[in-house]
N, C-alpha and C. Protein backbone atom coordinates (compact mmCIF):
# COMPACT_ATOMS: atom_id res chain seq x y z
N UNK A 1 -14.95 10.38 -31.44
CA UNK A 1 -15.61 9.54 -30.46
C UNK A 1 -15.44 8.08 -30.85
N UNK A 2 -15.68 7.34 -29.98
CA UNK A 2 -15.93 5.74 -30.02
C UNK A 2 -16.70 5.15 -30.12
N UNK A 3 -17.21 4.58 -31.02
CA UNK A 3 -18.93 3.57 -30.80
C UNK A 3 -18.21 2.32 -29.48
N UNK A 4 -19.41 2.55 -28.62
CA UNK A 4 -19.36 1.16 -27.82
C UNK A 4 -20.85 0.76 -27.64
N UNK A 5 -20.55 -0.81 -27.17
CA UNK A 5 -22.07 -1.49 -27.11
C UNK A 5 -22.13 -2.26 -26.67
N UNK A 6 -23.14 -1.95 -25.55
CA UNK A 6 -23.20 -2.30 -24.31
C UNK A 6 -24.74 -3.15 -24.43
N UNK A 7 -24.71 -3.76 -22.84
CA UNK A 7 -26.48 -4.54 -23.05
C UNK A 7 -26.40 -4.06 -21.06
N UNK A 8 -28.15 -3.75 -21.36
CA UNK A 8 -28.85 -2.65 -20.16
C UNK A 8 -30.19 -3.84 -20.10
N UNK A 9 -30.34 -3.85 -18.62
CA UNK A 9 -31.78 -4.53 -18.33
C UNK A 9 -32.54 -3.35 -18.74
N UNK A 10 -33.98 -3.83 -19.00
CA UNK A 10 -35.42 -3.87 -19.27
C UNK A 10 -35.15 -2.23 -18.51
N UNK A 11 -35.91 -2.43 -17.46
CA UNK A 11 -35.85 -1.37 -16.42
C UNK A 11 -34.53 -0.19 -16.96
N UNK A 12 -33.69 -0.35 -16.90
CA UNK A 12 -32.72 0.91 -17.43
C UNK A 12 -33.40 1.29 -18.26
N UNK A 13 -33.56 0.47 -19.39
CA UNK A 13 -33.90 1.02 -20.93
C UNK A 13 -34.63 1.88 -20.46
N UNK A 14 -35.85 1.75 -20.04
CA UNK A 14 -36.91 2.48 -19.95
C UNK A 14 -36.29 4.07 -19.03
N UNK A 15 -35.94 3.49 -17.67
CA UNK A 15 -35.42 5.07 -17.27
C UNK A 15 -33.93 5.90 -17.73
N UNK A 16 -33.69 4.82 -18.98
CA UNK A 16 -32.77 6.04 -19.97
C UNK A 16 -33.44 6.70 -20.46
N UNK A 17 -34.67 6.18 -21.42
CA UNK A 17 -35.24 6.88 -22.06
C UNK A 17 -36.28 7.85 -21.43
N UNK A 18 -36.62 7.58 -20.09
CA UNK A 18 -37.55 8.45 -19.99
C UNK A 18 -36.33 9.81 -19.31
N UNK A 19 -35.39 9.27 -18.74
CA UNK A 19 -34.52 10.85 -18.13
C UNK A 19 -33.93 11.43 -19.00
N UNK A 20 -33.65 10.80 -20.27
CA UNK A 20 -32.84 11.65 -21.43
C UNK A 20 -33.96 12.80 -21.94
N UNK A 21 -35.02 11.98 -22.05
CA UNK A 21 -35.80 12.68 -22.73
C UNK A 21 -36.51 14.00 -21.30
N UNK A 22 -36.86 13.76 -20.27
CA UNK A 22 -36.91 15.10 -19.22
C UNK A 22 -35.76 16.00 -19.47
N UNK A 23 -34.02 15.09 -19.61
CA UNK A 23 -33.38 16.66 -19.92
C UNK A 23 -33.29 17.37 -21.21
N UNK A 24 -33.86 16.64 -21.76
CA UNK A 24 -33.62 17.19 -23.67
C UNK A 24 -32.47 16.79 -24.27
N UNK A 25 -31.81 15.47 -23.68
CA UNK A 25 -30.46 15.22 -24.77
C UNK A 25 -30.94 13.80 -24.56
N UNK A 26 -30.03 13.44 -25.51
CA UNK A 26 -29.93 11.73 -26.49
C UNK A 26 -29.24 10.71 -25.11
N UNK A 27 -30.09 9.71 -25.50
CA UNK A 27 -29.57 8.97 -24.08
C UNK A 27 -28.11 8.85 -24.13
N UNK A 28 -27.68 8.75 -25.48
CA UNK A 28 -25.69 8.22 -25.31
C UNK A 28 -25.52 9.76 -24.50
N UNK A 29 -25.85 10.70 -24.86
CA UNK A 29 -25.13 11.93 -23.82
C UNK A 29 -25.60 11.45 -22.37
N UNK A 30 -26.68 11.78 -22.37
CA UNK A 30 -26.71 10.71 -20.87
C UNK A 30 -26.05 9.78 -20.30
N UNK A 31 -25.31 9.09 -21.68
CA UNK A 31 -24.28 7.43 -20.70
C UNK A 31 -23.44 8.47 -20.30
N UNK A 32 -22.86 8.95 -21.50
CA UNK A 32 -21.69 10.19 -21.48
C UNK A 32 -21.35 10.78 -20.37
N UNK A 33 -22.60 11.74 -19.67
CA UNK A 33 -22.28 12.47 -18.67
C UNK A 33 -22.34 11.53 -17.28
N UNK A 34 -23.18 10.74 -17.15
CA UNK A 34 -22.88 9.31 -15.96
C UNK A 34 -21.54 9.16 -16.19
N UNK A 35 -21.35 8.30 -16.96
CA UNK A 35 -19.87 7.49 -16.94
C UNK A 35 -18.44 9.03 -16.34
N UNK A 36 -19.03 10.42 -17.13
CA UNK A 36 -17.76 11.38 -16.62
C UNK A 36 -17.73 11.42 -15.08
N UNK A 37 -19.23 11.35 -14.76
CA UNK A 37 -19.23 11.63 -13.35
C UNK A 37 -18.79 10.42 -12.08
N UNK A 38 -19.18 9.10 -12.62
CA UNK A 38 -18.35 8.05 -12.15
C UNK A 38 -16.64 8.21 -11.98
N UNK A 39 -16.42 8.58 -13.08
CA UNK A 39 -14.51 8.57 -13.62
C UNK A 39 -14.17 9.76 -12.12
N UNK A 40 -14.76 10.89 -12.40
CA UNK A 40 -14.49 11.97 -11.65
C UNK A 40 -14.67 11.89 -10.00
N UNK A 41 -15.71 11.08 -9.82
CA UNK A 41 -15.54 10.51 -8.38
C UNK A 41 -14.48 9.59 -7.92
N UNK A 42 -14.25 8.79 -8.69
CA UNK A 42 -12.96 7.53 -8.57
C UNK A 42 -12.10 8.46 -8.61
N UNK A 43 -11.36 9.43 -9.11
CA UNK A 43 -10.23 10.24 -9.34
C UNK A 43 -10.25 11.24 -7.87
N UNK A 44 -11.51 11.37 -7.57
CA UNK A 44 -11.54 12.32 -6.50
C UNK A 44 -10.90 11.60 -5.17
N UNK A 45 -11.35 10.09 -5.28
CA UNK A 45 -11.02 9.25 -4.20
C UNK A 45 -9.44 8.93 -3.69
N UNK A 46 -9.08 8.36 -5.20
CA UNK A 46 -8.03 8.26 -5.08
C UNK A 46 -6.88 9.05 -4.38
N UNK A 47 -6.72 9.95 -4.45
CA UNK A 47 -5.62 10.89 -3.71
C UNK A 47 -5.82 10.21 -2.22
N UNK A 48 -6.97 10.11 -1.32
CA UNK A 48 -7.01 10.11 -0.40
C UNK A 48 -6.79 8.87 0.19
N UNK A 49 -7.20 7.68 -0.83
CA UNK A 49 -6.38 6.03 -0.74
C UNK A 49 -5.01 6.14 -0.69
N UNK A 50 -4.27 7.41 -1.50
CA UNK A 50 -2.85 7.37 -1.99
C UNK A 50 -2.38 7.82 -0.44
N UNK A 51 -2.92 8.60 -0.12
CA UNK A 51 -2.23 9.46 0.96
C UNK A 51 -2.62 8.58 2.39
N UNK A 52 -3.87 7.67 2.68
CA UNK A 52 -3.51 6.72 3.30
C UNK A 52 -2.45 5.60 3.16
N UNK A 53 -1.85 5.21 2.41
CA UNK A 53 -1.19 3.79 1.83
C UNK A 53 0.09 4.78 2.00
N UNK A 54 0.50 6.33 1.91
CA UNK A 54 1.97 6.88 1.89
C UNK A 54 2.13 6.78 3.84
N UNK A 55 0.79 7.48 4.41
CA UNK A 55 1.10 7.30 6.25
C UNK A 55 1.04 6.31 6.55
N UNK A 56 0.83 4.57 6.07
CA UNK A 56 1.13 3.69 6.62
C UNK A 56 2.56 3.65 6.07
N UNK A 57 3.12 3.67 5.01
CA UNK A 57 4.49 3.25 4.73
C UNK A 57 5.38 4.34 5.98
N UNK A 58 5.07 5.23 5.70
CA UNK A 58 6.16 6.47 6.85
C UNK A 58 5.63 5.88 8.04
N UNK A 59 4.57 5.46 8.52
CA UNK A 59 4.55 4.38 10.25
C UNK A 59 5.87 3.64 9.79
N UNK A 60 5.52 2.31 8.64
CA UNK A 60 6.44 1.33 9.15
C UNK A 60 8.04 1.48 8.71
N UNK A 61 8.06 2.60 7.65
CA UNK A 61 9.33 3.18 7.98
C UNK A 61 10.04 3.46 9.13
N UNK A 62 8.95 3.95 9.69
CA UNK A 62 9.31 4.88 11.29
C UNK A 62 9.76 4.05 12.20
N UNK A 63 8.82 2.36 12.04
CA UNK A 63 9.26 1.75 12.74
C UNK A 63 10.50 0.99 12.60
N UNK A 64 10.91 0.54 11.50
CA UNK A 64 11.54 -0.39 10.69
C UNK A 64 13.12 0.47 11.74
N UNK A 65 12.96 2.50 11.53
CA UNK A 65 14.11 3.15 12.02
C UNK A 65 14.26 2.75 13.34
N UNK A 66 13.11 2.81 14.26
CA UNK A 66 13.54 2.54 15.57
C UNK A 66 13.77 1.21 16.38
N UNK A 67 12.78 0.01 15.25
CA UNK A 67 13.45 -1.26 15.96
C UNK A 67 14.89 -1.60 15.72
N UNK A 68 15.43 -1.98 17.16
CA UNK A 68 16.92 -2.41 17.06
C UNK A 68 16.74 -3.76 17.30
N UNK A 69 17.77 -4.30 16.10
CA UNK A 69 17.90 -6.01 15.84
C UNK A 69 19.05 -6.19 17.27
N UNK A 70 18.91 -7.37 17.67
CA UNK A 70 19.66 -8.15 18.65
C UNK A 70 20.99 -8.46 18.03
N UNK A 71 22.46 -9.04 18.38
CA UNK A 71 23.47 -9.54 17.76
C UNK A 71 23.14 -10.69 16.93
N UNK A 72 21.99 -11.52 17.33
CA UNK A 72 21.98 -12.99 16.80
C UNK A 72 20.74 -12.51 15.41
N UNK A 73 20.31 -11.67 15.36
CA UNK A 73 19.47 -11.71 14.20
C UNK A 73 20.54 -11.71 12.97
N UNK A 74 20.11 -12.16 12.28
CA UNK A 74 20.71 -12.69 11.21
C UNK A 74 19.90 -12.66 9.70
N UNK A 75 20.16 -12.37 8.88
CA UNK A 75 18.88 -11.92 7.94
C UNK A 75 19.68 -12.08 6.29
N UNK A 76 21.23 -12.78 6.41
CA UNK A 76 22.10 -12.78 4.95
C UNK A 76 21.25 -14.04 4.29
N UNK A 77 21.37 -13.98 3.20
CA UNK A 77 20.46 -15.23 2.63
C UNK A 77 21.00 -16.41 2.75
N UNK A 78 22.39 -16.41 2.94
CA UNK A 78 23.09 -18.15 3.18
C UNK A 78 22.49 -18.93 4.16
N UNK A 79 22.81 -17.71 5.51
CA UNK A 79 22.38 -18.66 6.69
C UNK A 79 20.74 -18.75 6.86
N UNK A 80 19.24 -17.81 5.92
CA UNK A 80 18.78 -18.33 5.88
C UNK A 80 18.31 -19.60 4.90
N UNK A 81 18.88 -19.36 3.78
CA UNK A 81 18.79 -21.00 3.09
C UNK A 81 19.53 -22.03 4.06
N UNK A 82 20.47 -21.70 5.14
CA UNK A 82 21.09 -22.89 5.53
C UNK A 82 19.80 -23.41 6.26
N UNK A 83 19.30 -22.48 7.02
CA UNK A 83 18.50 -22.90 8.65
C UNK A 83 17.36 -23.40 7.59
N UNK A 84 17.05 -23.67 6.50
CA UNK A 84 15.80 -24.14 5.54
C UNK A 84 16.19 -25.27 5.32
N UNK A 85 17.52 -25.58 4.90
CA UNK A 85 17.86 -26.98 4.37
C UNK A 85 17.85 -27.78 5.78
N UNK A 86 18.38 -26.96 6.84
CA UNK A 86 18.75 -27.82 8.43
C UNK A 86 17.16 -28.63 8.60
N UNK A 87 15.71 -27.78 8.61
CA UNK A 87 14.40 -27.98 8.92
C UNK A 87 13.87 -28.56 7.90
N UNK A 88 15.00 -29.25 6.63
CA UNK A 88 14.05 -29.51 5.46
C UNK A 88 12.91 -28.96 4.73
N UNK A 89 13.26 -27.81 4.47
CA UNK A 89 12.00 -27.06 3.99
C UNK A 89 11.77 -26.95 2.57
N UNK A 90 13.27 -27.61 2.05
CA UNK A 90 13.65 -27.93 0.51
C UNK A 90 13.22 -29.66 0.19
């Protein structure tokens, strides 16, 4: 294990000590099992952030496939550094 050390308002202190002591273990098992159950919710979440952020990329994939560029779009980096230097943007 790891020693860590932490600082808790007034109020915690007191309802660490009084809930450690209702379940019969030492308040660090108490941080212990909080902090697993925090970790384990964030982990639970995640997948479902992941799997939103993958169906927006496959939208703008999707779209990226079906918009068709015009003849005049132009997108090589010369002619846009040129049209930057033309507007002074340098």
């Amino acid at each position: 294990m790891v020693r860590k050390q932490l600082y808790i308002e007034e109020q915690q202190e007191r309802a660490l000590k009084n809930k450690a002591k209702a379940l019969g273990i030492s308040e660090a098992e108490l941080v212990r099992q909080a902090l697993n159950t925090v970790l384990k919710e964030e982990a639970q979440t995640r997948p479902a952030e992941k799997s939103l952020l993958d169906t927006l990329f496959a939208e703008a994939d999707q779209i990226a496939k079906d918009y068709q560029f015009g003849e005049k779009d132009s997108f090589d980096r010369q002619s846009l550094y040129e049209d930057d230097k033309r507007q002074n943007r340098f």
